[in-house]
Protein backbone atom coordinates (compact mmCIF):
# COMPACT_ATOMS: atom_id res chain seq x y z
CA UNK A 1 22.38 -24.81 -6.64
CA UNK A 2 24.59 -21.73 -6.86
CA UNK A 3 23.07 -18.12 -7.55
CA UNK A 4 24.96 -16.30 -9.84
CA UNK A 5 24.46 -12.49 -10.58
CA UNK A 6 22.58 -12.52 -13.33
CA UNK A 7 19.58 -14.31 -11.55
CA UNK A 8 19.34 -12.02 -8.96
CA UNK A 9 16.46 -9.57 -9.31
CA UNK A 10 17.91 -5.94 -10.20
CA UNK A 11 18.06 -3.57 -7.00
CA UNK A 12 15.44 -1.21 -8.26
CA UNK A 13 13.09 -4.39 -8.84
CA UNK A 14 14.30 -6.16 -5.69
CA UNK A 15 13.08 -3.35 -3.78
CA UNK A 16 10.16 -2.28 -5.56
CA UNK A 17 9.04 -5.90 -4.80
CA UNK A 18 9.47 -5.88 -1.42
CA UNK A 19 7.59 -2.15 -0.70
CA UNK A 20 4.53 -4.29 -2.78
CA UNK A 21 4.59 -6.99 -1.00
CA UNK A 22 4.93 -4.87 2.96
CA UNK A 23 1.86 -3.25 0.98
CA UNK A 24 -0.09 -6.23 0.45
CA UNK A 25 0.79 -7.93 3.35
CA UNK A 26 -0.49 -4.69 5.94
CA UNK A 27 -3.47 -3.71 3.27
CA UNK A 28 -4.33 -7.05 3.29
CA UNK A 29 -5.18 -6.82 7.54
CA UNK A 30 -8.77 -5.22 7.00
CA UNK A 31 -9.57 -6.71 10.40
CA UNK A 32 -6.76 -6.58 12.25
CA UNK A 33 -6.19 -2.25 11.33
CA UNK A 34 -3.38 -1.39 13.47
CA UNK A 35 -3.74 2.43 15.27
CA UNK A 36 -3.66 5.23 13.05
CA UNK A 37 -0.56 6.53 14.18
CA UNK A 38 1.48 3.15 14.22
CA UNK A 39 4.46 2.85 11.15
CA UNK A 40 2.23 -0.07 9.57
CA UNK A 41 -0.74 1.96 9.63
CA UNK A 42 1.20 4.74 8.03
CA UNK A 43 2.80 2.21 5.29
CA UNK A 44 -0.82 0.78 4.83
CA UNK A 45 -1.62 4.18 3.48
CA UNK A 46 1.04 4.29 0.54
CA UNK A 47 -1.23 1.50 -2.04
CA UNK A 48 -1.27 5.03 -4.22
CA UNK A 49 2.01 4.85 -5.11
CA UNK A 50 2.45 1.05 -5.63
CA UNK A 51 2.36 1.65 -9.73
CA UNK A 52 4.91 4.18 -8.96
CA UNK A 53 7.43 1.77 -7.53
CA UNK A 54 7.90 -0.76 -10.07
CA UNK A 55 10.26 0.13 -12.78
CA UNK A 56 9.15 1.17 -15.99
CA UNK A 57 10.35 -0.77 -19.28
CA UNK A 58 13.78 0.25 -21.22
CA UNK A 59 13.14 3.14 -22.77
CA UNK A 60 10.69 4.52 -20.94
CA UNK A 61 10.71 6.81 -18.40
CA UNK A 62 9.31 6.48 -14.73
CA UNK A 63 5.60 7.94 -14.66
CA UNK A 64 5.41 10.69 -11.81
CA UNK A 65 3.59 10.30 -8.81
CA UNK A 66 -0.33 11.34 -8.58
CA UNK A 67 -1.20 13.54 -5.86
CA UNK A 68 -2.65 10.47 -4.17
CA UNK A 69 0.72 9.41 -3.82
CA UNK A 70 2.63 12.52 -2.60
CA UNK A 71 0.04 12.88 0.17
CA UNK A 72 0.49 9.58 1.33
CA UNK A 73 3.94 9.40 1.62
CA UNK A 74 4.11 12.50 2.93
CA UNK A 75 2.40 11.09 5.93
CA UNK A 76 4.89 8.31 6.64
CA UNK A 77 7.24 9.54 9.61
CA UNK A 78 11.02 9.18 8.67
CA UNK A 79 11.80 6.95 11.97
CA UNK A 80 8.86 4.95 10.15
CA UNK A 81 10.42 5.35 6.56
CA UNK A 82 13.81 4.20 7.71
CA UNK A 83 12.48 1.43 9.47
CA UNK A 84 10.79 0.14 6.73
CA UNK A 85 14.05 0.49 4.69
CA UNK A 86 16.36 -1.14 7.43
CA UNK A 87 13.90 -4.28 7.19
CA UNK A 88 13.89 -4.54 3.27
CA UNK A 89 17.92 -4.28 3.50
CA UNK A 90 18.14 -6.81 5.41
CA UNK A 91 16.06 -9.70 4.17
CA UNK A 92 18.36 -10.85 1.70
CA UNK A 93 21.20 -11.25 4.10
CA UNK A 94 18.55 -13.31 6.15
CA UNK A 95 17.47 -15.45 3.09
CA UNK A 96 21.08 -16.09 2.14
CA UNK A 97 21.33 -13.99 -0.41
CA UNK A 98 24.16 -11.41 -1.13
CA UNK A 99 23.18 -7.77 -0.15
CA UNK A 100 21.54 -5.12 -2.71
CA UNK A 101 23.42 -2.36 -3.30
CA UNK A 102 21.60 0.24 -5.19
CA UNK A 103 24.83 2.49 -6.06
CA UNK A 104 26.09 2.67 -9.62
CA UNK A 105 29.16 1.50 -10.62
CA UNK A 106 30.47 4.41 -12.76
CA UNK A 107 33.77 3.47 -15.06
CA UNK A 108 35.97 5.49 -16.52
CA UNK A 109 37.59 4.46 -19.31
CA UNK A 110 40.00 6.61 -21.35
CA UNK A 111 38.24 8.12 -25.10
């Protein structure tokens, strides 16, 4: 069964998805903590801004991030950041699915 574009999850939603689920998957480790200074341990810490990663409805605008949030992230290295990102761009491409690209297509048409 073919995919066609209009199945496929939009980019915004694609990746908000897949920052929940990395979420869920490392919160969901209680046991198994890795060391405080690791990446996951670092991405473990962002759960505060999991409401702020899902896109809001049409219309409405995205809700901006509680303090809980800001700190949080602001303790996630960039070499961890970008690793995180580098994984979630390339899952598709490893479940056979075409690439997200999250750049918008302006057109310019003539008034």
């Amino acid at each position: 069964m073919a995919v066609t574009t209009a199945q496929l999850p939009q980019p915004r939603a694609l990746a908000a998805l897949l920052v929940l689920v990395l979420l869920i998957t490392l919160g969901g480790a209680a046991e198994a903590q890795p060391p405080l200074g690791t990446c996951g341990a670092q991405l473990s810490q962002l759960a505060p801004c999991a409401r702020y990663s899902v896109p809001p409805l049409p219309g409405q605008a995205l809700p901006t991030p509680g303090p809980e949030c800001c700190s949080a992230l602001g303790s996630v290295s960039r070499d961890c950041a970008c690793g995180a990102i580098d994984i979630i761009n390339s899952l598709p491409a490893k479940c056979g699915l075409p690439r997200v690209s999250c750049r918008k297509i302006i057109i310019n048409t003539p008034c």
